[in-house]
PDB file of N, CA and C in Angstrom:
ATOM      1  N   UNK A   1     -17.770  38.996  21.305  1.00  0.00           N
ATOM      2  CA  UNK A   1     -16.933  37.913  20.832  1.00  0.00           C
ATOM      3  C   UNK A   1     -17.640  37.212  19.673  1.00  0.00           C
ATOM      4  N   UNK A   2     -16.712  37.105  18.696  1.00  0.00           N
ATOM      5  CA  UNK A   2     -17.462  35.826  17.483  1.00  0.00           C
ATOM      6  C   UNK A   2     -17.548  34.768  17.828  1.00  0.00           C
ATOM      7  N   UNK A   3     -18.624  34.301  17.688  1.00  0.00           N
ATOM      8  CA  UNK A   3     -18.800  32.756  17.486  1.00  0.00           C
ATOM      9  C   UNK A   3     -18.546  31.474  16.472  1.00  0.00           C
ATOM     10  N   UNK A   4     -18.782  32.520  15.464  1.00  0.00           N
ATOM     11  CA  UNK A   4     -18.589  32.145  14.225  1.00  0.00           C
ATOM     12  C   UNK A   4     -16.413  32.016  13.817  1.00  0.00           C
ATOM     13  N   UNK A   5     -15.773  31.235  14.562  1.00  0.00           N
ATOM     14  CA  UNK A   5     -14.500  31.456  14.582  1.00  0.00           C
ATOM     15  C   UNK A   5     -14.306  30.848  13.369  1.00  0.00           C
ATOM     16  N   UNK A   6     -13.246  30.911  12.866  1.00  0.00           N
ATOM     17  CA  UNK A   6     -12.975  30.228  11.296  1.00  0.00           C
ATOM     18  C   UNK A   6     -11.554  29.204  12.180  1.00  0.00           C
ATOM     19  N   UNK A   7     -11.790  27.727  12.167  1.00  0.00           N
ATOM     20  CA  UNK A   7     -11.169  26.759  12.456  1.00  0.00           C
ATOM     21  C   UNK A   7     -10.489  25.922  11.269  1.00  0.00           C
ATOM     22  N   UNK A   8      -9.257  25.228  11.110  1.00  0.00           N
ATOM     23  CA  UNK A   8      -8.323  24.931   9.811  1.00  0.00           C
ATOM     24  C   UNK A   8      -9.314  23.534   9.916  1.00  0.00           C
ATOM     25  N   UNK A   9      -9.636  23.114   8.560  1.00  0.00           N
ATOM     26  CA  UNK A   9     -10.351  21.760   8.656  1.00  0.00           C
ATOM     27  C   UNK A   9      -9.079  20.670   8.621  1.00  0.00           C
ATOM     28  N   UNK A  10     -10.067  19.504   9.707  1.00  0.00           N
ATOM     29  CA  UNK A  10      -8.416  18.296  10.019  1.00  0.00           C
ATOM     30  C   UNK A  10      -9.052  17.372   8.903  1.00  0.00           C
ATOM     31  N   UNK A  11      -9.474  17.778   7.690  1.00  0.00           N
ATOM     32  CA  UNK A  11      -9.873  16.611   6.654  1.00  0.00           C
ATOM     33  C   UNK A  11      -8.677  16.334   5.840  1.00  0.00           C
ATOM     34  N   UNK A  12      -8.199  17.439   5.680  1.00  0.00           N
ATOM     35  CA  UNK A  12      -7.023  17.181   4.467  1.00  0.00           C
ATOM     36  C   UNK A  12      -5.579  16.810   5.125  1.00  0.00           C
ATOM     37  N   UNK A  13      -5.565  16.430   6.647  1.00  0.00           N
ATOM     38  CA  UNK A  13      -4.391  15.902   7.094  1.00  0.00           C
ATOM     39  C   UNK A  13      -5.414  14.352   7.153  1.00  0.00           C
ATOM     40  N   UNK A  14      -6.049  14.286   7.531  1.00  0.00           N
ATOM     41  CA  UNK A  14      -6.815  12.493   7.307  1.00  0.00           C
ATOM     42  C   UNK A  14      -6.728  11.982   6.124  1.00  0.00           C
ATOM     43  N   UNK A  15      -7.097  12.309   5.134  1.00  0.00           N
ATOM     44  CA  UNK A  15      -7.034  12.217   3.842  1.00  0.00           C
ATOM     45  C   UNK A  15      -5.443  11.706   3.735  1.00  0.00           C
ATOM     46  N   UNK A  16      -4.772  13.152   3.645  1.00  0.00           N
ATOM     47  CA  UNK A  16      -3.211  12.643   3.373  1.00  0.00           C
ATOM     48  C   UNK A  16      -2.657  11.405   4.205  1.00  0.00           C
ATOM     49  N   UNK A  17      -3.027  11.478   5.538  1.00  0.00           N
ATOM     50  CA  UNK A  17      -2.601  10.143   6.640  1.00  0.00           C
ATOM     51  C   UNK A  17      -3.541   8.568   5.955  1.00  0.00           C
ATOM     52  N   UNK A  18      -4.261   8.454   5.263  1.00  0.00           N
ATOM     53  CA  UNK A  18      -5.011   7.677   4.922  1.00  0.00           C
ATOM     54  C   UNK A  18      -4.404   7.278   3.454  1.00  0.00           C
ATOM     55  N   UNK A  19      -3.973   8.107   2.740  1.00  0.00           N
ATOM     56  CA  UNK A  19      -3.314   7.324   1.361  1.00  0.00           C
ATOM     57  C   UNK A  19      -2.116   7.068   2.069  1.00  0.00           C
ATOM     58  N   UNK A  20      -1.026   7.898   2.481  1.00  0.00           N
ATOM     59  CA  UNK A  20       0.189   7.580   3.478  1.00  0.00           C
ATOM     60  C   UNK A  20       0.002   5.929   3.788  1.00  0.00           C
ATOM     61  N   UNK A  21      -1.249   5.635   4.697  1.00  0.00           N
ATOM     62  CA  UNK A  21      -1.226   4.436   5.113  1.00  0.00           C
ATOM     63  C   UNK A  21      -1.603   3.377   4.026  1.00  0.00           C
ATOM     64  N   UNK A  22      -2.596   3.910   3.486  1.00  0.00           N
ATOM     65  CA  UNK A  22      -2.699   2.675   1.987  1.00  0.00           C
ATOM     66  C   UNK A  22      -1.353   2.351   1.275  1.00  0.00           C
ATOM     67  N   UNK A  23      -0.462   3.255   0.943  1.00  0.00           N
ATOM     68  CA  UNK A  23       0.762   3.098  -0.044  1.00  0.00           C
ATOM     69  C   UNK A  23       1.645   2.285   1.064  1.00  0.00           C
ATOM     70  N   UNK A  24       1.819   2.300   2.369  1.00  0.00           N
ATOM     71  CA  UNK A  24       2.797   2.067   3.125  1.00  0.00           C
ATOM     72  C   UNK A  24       2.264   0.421   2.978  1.00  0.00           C
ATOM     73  N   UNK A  25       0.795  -0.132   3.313  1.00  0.00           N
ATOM     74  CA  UNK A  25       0.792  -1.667   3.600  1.00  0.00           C
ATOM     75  C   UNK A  25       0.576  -1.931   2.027  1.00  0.00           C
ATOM     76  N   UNK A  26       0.578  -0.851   1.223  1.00  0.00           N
ATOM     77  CA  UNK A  26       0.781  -1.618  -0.541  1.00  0.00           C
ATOM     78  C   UNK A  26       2.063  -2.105  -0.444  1.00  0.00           C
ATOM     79  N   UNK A  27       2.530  -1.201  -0.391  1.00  0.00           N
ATOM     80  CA  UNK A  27       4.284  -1.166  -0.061  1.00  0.00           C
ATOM     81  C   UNK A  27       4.677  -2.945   0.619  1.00  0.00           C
ATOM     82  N   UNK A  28       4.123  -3.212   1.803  1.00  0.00           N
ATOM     83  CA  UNK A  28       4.685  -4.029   2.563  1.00  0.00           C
ATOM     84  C   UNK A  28       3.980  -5.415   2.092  1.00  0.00           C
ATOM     85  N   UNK A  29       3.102  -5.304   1.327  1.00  0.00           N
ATOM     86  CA  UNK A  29       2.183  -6.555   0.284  1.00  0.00           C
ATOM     87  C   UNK A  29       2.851  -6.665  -0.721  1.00  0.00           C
ATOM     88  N   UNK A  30       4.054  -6.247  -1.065  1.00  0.00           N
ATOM     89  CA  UNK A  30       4.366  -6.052  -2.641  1.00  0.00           C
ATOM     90  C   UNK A  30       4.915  -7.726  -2.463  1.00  0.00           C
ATOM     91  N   UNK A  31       5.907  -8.177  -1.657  1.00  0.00           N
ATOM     92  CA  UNK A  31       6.478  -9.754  -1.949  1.00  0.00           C
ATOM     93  C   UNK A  31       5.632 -10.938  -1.961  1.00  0.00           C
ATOM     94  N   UNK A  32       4.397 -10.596  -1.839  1.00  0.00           N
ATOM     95  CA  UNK A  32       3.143 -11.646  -1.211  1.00  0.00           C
ATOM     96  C   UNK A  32       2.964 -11.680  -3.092  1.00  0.00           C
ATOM     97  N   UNK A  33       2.910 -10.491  -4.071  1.00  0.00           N
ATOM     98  CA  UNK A  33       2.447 -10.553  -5.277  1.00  0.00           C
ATOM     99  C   UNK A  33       3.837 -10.789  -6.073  1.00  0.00           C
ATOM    100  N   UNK A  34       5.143 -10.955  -5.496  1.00  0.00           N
ATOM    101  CA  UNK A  34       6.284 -11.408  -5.939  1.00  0.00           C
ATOM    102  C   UNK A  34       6.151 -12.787  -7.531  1.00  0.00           C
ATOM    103  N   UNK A  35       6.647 -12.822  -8.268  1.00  0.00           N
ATOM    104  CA  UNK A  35       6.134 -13.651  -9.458  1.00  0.00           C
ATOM    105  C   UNK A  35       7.169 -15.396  -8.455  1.00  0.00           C
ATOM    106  N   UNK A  36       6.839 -15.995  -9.062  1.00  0.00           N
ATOM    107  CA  UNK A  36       6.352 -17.643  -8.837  1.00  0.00           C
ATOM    108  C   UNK A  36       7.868 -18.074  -9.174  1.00  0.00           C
ATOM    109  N   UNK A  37       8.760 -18.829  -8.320  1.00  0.00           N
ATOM    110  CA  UNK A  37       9.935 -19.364  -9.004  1.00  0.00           C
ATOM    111  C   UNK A  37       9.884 -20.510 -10.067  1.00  0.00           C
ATOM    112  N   UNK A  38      10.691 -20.375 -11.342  1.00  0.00           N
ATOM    113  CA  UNK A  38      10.200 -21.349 -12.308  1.00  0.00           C
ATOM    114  C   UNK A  38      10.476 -22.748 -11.880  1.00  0.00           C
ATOM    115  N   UNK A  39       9.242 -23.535 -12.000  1.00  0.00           N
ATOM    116  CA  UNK A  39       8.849 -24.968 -11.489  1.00  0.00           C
ATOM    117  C   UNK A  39       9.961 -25.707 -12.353  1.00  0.00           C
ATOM    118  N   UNK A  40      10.709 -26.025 -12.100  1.00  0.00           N
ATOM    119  CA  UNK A  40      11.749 -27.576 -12.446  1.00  0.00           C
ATOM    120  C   UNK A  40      11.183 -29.057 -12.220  1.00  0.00           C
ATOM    121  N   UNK A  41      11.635 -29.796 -13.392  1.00  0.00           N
ATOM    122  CA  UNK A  41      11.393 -31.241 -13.339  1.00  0.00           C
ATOM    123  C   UNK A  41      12.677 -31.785 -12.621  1.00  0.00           C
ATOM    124  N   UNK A  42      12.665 -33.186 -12.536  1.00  0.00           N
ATOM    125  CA  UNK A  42      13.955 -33.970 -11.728  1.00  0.00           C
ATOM    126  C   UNK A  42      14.934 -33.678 -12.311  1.00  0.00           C
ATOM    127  N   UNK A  43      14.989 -33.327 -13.487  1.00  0.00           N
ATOM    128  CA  UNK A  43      16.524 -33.475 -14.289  1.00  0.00           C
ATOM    129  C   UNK A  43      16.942 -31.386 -14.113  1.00  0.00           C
ATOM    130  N   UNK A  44      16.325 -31.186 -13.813  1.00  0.00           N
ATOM    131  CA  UNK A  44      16.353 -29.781 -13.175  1.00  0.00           C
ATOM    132  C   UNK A  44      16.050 -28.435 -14.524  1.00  0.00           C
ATOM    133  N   UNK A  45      14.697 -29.004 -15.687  1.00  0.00           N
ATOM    134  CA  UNK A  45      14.122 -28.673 -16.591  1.00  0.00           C
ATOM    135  C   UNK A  45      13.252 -27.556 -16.474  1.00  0.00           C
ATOM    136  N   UNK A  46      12.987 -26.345 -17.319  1.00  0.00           N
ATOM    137  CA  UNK A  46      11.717 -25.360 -16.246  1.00  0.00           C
ATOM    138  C   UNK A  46      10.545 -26.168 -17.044  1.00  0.00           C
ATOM    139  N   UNK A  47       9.513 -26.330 -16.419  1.00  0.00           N
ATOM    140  CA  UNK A  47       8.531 -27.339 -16.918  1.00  0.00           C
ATOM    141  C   UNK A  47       7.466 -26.134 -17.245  1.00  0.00           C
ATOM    142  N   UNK A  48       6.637 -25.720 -18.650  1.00  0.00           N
ATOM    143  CA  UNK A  48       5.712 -25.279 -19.159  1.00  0.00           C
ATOM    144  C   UNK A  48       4.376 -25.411 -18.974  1.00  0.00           C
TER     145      UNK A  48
END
C-alpha cells in the first residue's frame, strides 16, 4: 500500500471562503460609509 497518497489541498476552498466572507461584511458596511445628509440652516439653507 502507498503511503505517500496524493490528497486535494483544502487551501484553495479557505482562501475562496475567506474573500467570500471579506466582500460579504464589505458588502454589509457599505451604509455605515453612506455620504452625510446635507446640513440645513433654520430657514432650510444647505450650510457650507
Amino acid at each position: 500500500m502507498n503511503r505517500h497518497t496524493h490528497r486535494p489541498s483544502r487551501r484553495p476552498r479557505r482562501l475562496a471562503l475567506s474573500v467570500l466572507s471579506l466582500a460579504l461584511l464589505g458588502a454589509l458596511s457599505m451604509p455605515a460609509f453612506a455620504a452625510d445628509p446635507v446640513c440645513l440652516d433654520a430657514n432650510g439653507n444647505p450650510i457650507s
